[in-house]
N, C-alpha and C. Protein backbone atom coordinates (compact mmCIF):
# COMPACT_ATOMS: atom_id res chain seq x y z
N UNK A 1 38.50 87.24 77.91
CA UNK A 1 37.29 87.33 77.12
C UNK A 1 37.63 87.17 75.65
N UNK A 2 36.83 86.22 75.01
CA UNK A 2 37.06 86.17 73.75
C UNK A 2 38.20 84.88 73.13
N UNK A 3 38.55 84.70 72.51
CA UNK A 3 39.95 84.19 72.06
C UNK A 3 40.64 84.75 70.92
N UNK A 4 40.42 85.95 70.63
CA UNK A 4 41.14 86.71 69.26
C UNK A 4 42.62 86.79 69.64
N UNK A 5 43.42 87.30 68.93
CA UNK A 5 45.07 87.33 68.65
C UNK A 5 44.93 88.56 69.92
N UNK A 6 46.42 88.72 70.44
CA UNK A 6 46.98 89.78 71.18
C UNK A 6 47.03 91.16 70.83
N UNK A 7 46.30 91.95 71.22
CA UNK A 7 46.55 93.38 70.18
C UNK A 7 45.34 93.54 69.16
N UNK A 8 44.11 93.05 69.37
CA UNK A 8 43.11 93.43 69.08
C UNK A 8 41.63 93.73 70.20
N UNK A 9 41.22 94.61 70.05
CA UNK A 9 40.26 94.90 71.07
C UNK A 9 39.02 95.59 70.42
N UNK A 10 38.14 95.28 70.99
CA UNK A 10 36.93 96.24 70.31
C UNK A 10 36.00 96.60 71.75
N UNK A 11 35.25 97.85 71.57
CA UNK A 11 34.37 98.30 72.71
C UNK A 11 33.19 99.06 71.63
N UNK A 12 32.13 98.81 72.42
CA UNK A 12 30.93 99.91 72.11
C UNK A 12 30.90 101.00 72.49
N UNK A 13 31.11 101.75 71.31
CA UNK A 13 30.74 103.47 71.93
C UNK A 13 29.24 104.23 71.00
N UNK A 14 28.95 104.67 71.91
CA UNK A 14 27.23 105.60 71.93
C UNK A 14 28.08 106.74 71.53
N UNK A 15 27.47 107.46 69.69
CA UNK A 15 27.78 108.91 68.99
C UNK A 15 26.53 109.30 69.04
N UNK A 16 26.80 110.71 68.97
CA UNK A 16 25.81 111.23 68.28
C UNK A 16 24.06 111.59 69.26
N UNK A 17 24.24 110.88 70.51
CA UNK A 17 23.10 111.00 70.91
C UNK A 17 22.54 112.36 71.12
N UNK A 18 21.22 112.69 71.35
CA UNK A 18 20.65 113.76 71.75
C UNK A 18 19.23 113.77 72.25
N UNK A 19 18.54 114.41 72.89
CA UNK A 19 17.44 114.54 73.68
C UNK A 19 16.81 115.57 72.38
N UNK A 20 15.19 114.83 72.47
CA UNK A 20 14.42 114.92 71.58
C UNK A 20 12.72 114.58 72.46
N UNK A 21 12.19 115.99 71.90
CA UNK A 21 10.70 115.46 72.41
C UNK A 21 10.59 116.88 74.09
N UNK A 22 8.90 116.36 74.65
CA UNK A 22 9.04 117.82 75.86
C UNK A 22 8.93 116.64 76.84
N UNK A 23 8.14 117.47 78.21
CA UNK A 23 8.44 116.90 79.41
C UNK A 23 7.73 115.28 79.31
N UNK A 24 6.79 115.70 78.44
CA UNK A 24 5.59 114.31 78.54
C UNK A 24 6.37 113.11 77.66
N UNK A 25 6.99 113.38 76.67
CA UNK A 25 7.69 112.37 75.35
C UNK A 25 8.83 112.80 75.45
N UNK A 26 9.87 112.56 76.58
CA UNK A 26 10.84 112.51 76.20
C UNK A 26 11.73 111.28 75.37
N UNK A 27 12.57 111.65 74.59
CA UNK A 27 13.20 110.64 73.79
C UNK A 27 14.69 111.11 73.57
N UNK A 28 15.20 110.11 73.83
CA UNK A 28 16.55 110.19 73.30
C UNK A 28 17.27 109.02 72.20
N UNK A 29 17.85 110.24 71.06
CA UNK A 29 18.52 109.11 69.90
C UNK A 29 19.43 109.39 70.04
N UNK A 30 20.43 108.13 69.25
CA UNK A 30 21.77 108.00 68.94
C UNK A 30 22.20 107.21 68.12
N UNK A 31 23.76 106.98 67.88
CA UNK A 31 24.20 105.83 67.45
C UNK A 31 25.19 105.03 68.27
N UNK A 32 24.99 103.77 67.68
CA UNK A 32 26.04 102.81 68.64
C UNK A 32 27.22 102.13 67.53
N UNK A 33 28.53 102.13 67.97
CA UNK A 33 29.25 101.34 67.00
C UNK A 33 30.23 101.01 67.77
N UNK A 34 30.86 99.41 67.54
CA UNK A 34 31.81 99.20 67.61
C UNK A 34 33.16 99.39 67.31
N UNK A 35 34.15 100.13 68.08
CA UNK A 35 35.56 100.38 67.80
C UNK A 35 36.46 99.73 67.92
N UNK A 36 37.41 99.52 67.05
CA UNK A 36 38.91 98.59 67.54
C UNK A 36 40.05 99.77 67.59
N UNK A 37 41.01 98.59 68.53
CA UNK A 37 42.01 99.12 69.17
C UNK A 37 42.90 98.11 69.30
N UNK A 38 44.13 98.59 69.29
CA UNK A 38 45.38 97.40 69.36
C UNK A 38 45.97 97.55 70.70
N UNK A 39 45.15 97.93 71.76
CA UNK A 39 45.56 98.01 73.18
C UNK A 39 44.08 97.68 74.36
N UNK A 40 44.45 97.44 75.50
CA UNK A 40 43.14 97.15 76.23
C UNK A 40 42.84 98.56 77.20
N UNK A 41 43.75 99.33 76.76
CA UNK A 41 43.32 99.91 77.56
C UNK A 41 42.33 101.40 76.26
N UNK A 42 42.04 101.08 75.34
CA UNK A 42 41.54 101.41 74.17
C UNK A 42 41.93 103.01 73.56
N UNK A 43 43.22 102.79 73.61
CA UNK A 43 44.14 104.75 73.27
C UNK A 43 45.08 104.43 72.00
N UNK A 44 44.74 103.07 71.59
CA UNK A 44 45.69 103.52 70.02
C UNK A 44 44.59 102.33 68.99
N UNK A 45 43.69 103.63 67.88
CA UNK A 45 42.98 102.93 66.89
C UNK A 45 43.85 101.98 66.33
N UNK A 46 42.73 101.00 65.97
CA UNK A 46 43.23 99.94 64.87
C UNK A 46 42.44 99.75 63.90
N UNK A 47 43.20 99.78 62.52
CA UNK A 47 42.16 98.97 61.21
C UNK A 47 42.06 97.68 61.40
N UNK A 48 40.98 97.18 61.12
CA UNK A 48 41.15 95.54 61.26
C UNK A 48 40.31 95.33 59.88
N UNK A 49 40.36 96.23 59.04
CA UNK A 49 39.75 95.68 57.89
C UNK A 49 40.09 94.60 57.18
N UNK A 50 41.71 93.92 56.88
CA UNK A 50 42.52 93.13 56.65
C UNK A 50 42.61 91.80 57.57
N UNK A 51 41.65 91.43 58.82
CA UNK A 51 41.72 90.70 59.57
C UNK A 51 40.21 89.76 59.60
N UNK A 52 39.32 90.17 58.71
CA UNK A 52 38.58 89.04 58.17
C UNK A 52 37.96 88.93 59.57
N UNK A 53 37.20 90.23 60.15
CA UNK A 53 36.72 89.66 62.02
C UNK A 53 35.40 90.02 61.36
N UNK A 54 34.58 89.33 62.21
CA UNK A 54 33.21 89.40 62.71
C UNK A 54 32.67 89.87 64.11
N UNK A 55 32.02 90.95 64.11
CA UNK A 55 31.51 91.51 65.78
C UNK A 55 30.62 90.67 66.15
N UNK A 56 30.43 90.38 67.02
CA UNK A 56 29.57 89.97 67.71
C UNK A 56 28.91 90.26 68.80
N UNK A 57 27.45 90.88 68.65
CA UNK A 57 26.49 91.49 69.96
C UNK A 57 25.49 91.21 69.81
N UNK A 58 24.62 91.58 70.81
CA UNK A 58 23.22 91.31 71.22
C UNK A 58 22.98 92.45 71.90
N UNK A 59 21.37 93.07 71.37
CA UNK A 59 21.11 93.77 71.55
C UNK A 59 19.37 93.46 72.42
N UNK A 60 19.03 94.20 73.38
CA UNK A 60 18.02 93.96 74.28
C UNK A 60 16.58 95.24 74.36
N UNK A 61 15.55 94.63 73.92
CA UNK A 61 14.68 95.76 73.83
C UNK A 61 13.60 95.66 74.95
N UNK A 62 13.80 96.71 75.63
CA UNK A 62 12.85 96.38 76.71
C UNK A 62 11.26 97.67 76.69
N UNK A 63 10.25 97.07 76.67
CA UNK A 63 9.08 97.58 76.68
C UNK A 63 8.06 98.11 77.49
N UNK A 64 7.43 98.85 77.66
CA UNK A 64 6.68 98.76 79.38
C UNK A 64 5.20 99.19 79.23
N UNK A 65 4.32 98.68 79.41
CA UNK A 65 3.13 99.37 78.38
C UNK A 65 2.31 99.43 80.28
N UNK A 66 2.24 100.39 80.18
CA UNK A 66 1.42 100.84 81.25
C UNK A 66 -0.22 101.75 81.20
N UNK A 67 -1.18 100.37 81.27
CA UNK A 67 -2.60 100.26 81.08
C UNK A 67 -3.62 99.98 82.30
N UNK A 68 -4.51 99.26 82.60
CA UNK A 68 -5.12 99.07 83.46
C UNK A 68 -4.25 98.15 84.35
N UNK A 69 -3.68 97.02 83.30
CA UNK A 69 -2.36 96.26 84.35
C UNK A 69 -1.60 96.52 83.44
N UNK A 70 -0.50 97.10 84.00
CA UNK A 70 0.73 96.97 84.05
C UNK A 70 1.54 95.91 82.90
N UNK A 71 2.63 96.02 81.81
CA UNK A 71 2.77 94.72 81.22
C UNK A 71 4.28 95.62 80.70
N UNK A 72 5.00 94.17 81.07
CA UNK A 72 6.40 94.73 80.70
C UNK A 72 6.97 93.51 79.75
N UNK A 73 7.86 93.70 78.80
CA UNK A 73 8.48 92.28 77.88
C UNK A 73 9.77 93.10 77.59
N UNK A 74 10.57 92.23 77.08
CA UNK A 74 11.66 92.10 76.79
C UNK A 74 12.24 90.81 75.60
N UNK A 75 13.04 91.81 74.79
CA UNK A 75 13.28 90.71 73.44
C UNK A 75 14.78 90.67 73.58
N UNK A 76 15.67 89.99 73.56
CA UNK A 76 17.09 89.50 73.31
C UNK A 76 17.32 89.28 72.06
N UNK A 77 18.09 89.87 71.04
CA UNK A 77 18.57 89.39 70.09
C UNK A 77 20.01 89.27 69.66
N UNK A 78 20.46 88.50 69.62
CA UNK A 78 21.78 88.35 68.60
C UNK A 78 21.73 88.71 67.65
N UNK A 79 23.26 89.10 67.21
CA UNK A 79 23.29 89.94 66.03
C UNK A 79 25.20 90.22 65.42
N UNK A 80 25.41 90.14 64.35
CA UNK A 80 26.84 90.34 64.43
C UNK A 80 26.59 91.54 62.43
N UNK A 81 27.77 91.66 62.28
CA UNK A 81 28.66 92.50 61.87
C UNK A 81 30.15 92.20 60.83
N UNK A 82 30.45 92.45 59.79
CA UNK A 82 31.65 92.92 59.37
C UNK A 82 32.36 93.49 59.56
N UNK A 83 33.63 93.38 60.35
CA UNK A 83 34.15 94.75 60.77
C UNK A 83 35.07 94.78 59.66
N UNK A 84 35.80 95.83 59.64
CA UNK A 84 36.06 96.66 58.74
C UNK A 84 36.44 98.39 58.83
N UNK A 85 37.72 99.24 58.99
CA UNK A 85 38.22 100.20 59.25
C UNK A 85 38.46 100.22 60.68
N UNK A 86 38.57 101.35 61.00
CA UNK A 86 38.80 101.06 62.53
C UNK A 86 36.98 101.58 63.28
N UNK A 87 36.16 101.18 63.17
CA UNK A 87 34.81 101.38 63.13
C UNK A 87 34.04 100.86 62.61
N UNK A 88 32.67 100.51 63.32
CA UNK A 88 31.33 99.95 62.43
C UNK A 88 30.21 100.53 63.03
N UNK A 89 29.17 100.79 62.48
CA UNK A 89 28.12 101.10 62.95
C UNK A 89 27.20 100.33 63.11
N UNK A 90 26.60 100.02 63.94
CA UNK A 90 25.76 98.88 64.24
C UNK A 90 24.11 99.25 64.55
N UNK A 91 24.00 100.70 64.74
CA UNK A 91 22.74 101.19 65.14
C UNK A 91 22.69 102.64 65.30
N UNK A 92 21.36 102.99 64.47
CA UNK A 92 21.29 104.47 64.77
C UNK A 92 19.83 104.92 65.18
N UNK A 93 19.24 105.39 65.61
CA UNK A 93 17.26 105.33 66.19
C UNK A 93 16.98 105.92 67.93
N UNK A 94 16.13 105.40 68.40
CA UNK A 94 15.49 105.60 69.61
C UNK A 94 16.48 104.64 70.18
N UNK A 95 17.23 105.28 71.18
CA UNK A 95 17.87 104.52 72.64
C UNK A 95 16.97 104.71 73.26
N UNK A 96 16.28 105.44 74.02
CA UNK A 96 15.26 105.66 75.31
C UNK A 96 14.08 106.69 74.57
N UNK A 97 12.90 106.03 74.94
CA UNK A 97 11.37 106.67 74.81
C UNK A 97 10.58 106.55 76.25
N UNK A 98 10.08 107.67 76.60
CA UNK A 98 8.74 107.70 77.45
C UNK A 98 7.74 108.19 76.84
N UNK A 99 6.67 107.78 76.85
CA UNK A 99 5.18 108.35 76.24
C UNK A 99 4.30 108.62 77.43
N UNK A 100 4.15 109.91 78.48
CA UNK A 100 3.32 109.63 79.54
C UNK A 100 1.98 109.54 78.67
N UNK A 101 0.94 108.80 79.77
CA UNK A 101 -0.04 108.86 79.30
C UNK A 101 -0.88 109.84 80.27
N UNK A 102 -0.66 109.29 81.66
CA UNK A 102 -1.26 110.81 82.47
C UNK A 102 -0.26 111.20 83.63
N UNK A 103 -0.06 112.06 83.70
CA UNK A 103 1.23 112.74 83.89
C UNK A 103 0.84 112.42 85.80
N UNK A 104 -0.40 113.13 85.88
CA UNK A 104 -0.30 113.56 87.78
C UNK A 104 -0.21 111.58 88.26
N UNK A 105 -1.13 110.82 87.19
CA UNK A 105 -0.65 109.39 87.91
C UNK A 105 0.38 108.97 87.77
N UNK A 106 0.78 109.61 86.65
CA UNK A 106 2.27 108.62 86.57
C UNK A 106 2.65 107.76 85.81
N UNK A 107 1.59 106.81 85.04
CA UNK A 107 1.65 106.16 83.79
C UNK A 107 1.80 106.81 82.49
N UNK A 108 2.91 105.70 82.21
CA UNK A 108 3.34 105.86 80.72
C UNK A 108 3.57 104.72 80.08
N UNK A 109 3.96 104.48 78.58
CA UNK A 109 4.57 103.47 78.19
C UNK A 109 6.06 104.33 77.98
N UNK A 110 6.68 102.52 77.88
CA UNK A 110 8.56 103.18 77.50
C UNK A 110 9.09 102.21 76.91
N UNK A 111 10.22 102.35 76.01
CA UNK A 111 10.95 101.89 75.48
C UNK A 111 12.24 101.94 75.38
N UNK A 112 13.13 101.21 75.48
CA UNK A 112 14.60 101.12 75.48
C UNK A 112 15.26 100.02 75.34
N UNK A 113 16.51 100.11 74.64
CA UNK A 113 17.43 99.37 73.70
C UNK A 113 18.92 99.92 74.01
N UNK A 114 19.39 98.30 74.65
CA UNK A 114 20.82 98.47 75.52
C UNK A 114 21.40 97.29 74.21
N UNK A 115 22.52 97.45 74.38
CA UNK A 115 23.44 96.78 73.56
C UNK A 115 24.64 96.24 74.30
N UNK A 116 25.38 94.66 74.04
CA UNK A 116 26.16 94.14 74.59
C UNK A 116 27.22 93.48 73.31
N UNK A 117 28.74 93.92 73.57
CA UNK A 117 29.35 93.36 72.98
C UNK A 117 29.74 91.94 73.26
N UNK A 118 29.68 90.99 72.49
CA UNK A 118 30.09 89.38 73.04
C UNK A 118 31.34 88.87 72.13
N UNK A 119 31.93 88.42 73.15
CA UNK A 119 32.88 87.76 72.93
C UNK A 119 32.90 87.04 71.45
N UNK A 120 34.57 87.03 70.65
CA UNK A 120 34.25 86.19 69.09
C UNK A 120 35.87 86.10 69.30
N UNK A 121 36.06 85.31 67.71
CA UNK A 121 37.25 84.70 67.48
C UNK A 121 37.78 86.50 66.87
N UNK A 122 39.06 86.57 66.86
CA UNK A 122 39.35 87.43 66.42
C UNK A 122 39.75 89.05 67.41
N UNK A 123 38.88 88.76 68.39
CA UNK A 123 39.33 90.22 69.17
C UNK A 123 38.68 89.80 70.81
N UNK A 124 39.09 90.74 71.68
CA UNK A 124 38.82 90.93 72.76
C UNK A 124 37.69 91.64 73.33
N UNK A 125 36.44 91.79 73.78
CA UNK A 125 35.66 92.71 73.91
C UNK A 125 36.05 93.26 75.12
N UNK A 126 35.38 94.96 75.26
CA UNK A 126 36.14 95.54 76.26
C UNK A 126 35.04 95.55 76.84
């Protein structure tokens, strides 16, 4: 994956999250950032501030609006990054929302936002 040099690696890791909101609105936030590492199996940090890399991800928002019909979408976006220390932050907000609207039927709207590291010159994604 990728074509970066030997001894660079990066993975997405989720900080910071927490559950927010009651039974009807539950929500959960966090943050997401990319980490480097000079191993694949990701147990010894690396700075790569000195290595002039660019992250590269795409991030996916998926929607669900539940009304008389039913209507679900989804947005794909690309997206990249400076990396820089051994860390970047790439996102901090709503990972997962439910809004019931009536609880005994069962409708709600929802929202959620997954993130994918992609492959770039410079490192390996894990």
């Amino acid at each position: 994956m990728g074509n970066g040099p030997a001894g660079v690696f990066a993975k997405l890791v989720t900080r910071n999250s927490y559950n927010n909101g009651d039974a009807y609105n539950p929500t959960t936030y966090g943050e997401v950032w990319i980490d480097f590492f000079s191993d694949a199996a990701a147990t010894q940090v690396l700075d790569v501030t000195t290595l002039n890399l660019t992250g590269n991800y795409q991030y996916t928002e998926l929607y669900h609006y539940d009304t008389k019909t039913p209507q679900d979408s989804q947005t794909v976006t690309p997206a990249s990054v400076a990396a820089t220390g051994t860390k970047v932050k790439i996102y901090e907000g709503v990972l997962d929302q439910m809004n019931f609207i009536d609880w005994l039927a069962g409708t709600y709207n929802s929202y959620t936002i997954n993130f994918k590291l992609q492959g770039g010159s410079g490192y390996y994604p894990l």
